[in-house]
PDB file of N, CA and C in Angstrom:
ATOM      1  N   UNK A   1     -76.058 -17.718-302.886  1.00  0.00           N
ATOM      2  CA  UNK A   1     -75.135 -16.786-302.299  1.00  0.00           C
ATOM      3  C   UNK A   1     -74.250 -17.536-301.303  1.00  0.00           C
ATOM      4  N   UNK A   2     -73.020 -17.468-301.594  1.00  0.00           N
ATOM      5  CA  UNK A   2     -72.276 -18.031-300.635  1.00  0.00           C
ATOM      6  C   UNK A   2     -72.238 -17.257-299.077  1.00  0.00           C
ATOM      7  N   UNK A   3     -72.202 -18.706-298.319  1.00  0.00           N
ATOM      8  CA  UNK A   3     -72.170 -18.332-296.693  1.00  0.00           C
ATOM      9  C   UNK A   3     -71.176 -17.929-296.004  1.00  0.00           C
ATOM     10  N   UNK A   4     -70.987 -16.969-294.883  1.00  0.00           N
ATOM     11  CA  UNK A   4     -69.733 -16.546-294.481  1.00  0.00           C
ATOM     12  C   UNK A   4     -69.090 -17.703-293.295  1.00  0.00           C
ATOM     13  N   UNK A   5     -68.288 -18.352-293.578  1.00  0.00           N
ATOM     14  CA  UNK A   5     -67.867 -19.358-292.091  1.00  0.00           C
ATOM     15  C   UNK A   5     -68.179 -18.552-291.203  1.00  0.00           C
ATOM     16  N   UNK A   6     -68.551 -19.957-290.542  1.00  0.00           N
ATOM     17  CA  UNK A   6     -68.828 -19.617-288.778  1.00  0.00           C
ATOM     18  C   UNK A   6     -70.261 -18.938-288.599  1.00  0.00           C
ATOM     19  N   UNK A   7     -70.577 -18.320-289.664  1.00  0.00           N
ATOM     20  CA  UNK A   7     -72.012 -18.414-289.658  1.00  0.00           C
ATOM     21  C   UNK A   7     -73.150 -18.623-289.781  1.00  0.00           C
ATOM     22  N   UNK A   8     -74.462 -18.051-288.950  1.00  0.00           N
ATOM     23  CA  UNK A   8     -75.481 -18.833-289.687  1.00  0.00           C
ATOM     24  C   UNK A   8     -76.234 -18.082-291.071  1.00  0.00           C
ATOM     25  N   UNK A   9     -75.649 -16.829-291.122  1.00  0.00           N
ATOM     26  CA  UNK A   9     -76.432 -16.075-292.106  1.00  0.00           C
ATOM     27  C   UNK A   9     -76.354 -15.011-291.818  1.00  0.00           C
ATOM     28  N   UNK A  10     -76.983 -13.795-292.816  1.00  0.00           N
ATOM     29  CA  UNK A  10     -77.365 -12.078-291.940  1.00  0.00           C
ATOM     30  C   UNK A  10     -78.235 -11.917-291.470  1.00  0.00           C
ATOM     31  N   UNK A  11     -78.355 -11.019-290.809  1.00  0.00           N
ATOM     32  CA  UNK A  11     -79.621 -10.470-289.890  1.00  0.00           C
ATOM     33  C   UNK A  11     -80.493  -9.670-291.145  1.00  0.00           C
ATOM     34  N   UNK A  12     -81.463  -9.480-291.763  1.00  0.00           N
ATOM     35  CA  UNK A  12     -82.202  -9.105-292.238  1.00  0.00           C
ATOM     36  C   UNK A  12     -82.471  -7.740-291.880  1.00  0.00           C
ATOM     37  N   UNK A  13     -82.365  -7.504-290.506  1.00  0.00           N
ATOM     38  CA  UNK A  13     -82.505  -6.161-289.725  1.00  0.00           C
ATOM     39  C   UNK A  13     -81.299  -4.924-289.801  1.00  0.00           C
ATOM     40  N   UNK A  14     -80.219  -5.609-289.651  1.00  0.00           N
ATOM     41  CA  UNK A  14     -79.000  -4.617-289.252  1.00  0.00           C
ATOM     42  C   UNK A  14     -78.083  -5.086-291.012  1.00  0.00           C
ATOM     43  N   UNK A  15     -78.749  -6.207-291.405  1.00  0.00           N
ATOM     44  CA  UNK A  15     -77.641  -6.533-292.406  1.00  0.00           C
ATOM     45  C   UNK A  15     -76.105  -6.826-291.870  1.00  0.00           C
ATOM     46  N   UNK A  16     -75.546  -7.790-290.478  1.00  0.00           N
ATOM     47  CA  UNK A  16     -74.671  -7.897-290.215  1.00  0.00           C
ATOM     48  C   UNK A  16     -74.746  -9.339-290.467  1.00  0.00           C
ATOM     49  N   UNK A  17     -73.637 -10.481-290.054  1.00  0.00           N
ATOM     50  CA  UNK A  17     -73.710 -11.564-290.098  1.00  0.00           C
ATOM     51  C   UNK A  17     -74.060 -12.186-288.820  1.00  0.00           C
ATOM     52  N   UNK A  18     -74.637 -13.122-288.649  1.00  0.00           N
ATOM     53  CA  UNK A  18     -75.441 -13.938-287.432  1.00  0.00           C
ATOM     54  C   UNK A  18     -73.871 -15.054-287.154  1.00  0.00           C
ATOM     55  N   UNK A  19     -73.255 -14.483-286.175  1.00  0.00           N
ATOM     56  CA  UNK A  19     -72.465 -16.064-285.921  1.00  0.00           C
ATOM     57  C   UNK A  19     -73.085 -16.704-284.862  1.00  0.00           C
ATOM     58  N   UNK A  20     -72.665 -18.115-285.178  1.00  0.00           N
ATOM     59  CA  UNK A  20     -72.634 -19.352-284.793  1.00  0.00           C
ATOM     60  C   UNK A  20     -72.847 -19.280-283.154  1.00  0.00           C
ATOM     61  N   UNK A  21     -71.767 -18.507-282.199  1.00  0.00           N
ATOM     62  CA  UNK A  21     -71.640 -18.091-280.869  1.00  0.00           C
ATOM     63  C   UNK A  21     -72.811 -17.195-280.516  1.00  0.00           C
ATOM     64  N   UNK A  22     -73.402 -16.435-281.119  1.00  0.00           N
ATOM     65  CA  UNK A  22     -74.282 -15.149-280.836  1.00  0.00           C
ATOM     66  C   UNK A  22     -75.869 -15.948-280.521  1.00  0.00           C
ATOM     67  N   UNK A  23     -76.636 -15.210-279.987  1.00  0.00           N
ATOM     68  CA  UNK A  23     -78.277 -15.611-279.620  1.00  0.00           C
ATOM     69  C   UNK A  23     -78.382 -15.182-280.883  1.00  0.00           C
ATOM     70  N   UNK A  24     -79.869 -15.622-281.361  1.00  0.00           N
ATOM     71  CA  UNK A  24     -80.241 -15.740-282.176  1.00  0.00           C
ATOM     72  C   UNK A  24     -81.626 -16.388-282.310  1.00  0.00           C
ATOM     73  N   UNK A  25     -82.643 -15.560-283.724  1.00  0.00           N
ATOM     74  CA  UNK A  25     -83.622 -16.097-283.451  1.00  0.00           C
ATOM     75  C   UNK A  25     -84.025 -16.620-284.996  1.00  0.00           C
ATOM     76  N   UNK A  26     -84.890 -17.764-285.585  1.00  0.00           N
ATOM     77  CA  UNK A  26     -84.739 -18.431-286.558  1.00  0.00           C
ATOM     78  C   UNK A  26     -86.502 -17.795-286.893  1.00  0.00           C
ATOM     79  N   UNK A  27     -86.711 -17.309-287.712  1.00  0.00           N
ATOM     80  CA  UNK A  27     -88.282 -16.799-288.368  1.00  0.00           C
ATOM     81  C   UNK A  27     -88.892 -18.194-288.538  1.00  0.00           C
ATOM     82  N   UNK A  28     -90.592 -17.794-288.661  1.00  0.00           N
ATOM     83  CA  UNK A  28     -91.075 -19.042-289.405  1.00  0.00           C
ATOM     84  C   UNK A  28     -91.067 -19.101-290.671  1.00  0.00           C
ATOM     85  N   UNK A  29     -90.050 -18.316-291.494  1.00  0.00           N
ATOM     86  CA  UNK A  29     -90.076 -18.497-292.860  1.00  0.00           C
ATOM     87  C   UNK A  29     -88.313 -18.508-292.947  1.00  0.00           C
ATOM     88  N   UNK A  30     -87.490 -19.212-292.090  1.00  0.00           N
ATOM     89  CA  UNK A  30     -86.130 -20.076-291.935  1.00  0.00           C
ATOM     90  C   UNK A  30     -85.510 -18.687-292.000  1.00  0.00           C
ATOM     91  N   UNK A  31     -85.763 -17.533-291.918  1.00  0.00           N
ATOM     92  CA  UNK A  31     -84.132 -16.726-291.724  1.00  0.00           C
ATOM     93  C   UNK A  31     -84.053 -16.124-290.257  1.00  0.00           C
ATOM     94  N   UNK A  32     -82.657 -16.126-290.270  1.00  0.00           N
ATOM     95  CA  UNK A  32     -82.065 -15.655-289.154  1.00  0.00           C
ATOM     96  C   UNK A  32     -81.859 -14.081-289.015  1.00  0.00           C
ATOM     97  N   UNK A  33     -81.971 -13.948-287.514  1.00  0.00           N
ATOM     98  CA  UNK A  33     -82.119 -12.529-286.766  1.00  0.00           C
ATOM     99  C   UNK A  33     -81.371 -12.314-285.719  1.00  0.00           C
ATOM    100  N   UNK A  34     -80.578 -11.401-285.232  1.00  0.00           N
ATOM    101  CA  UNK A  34     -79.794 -11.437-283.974  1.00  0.00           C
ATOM    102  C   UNK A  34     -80.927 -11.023-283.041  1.00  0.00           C
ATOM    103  N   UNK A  35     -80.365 -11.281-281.966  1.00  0.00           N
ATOM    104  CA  UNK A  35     -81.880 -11.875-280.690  1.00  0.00           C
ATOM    105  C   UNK A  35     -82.334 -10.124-280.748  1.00  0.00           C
ATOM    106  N   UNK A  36     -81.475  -9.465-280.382  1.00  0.00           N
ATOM    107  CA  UNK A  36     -81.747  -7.981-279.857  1.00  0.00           C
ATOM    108  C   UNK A  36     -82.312  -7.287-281.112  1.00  0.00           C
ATOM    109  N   UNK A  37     -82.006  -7.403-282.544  1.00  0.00           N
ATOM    110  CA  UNK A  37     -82.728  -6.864-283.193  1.00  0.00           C
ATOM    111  C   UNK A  37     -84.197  -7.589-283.776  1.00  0.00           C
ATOM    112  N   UNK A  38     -84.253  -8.420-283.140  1.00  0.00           N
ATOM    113  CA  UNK A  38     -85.951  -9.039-283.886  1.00  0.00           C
ATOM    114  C   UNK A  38     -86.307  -8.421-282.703  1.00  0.00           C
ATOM    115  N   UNK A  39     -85.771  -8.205-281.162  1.00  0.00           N
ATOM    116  CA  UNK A  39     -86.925  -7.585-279.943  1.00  0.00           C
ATOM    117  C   UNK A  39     -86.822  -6.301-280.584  1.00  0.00           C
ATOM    118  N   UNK A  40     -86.885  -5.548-281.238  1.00  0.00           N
ATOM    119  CA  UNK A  40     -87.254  -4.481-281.558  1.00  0.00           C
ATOM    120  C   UNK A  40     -88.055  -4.109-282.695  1.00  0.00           C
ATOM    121  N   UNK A  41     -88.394  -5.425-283.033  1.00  0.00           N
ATOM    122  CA  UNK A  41     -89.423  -5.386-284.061  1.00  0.00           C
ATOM    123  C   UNK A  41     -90.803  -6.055-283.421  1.00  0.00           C
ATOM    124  N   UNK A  42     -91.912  -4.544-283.085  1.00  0.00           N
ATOM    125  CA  UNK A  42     -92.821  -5.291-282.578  1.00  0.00           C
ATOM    126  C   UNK A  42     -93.272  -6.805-283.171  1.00  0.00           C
ATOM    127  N   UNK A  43     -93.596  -7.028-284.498  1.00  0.00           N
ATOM    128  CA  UNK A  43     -94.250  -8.402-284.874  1.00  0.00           C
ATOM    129  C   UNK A  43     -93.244  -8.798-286.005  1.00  0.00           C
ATOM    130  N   UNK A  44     -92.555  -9.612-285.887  1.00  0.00           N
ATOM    131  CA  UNK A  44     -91.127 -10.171-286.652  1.00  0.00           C
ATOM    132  C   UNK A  44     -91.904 -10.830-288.109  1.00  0.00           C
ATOM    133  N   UNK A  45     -93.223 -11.323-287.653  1.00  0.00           N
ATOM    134  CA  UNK A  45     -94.105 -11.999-288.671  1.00  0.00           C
ATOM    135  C   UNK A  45     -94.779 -10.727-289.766  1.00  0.00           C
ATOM    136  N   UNK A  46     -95.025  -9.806-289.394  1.00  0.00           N
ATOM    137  CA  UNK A  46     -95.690  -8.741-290.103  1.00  0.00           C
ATOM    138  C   UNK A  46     -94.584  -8.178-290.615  1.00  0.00           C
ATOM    139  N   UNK A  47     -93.227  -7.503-290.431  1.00  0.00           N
ATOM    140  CA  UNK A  47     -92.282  -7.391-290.576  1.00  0.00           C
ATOM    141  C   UNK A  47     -91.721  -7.770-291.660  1.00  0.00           C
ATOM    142  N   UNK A  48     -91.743  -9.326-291.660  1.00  0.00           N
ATOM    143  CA  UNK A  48     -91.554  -9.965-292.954  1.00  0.00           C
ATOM    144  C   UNK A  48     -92.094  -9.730-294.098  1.00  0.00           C
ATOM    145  N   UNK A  49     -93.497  -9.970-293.795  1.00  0.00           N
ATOM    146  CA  UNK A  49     -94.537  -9.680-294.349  1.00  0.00           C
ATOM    147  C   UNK A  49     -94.012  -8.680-295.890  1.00  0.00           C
ATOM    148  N   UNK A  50     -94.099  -7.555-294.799  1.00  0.00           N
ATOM    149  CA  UNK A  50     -94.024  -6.214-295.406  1.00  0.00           C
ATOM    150  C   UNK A  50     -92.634  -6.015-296.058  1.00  0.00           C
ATOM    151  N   UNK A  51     -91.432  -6.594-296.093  1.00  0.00           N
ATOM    152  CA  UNK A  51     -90.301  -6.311-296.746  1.00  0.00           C
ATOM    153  C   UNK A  51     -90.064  -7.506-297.165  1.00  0.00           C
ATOM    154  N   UNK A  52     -90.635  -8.371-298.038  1.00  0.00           N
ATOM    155  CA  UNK A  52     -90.425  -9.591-298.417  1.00  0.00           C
ATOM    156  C   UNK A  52     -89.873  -9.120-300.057  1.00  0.00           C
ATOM    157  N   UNK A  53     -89.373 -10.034-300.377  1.00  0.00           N
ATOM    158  CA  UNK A  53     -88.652 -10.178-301.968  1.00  0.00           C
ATOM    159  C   UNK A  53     -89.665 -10.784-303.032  1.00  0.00           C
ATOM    160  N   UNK A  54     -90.386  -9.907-303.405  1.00  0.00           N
ATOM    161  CA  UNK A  54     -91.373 -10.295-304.908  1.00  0.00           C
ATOM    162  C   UNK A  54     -90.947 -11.212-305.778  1.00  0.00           C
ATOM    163  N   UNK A  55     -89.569 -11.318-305.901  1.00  0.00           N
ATOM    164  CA  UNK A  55     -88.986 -12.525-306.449  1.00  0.00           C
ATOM    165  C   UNK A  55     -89.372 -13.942-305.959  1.00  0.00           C
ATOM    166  N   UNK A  56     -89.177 -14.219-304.743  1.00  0.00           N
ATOM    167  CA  UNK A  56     -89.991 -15.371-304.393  1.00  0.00           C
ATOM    168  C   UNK A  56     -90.922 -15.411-304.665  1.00  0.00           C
ATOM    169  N   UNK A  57     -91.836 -14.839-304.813  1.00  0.00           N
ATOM    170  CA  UNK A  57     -93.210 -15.623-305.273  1.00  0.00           C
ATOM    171  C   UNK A  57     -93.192 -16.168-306.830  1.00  0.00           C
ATOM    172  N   UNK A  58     -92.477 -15.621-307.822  1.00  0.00           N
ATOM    173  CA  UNK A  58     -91.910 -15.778-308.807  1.00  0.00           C
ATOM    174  C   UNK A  58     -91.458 -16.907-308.954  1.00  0.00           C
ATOM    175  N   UNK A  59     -90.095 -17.047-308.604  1.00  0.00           N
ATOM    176  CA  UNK A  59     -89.591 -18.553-308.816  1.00  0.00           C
ATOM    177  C   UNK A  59     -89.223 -19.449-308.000  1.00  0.00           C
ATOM    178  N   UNK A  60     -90.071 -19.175-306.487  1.00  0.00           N
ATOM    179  CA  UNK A  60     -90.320 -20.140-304.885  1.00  0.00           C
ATOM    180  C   UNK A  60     -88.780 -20.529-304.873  1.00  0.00           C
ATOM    181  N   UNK A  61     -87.825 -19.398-305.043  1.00  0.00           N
ATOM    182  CA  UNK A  61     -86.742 -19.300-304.291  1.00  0.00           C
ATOM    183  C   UNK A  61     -86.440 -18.711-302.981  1.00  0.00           C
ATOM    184  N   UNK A  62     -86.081 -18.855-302.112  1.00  0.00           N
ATOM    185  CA  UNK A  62     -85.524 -18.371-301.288  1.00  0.00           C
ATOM    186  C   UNK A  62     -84.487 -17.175-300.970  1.00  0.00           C
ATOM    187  N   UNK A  63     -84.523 -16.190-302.125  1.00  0.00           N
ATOM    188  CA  UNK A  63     -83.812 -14.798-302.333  1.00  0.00           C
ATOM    189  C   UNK A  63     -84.021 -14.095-301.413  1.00  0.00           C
ATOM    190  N   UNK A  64     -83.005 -13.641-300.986  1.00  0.00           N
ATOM    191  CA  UNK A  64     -83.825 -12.525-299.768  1.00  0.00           C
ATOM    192  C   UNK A  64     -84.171 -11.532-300.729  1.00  0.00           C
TER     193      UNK A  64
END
């Protein structure tokens, strides 16, 4: 999927784009979150967890 300049990616949370200038927080499974919406996810790790893409396990892509 192509990347939007200037950024680092979407937020997974709000579905907006993460720029470059903005806080930001990086998961232990490499995606990006804007700072204020991962603090509103009590456990960012369980989180994942639970809305992860079945496709990855499939073909150990990186799909969201």
């Amino acid at each position: 999927m192509p990347k939007i300049e200037g950024t680092k990616g979407i937020c997974r949370l709000c579905f907006e784009p993460v720029w470059d200038d903005e806080n930001y927080i990086v998961s232990k499974n490499q995606f990006y979150y804007h700072e204020k919406c991962a603090d509103s996810v009590n456990d960012l790790d369980e989180w994942e967890e639970k809305h992860r893409n079945p496709r990855r396990d499939l073909d150990d892509t990186k799909a969201n």
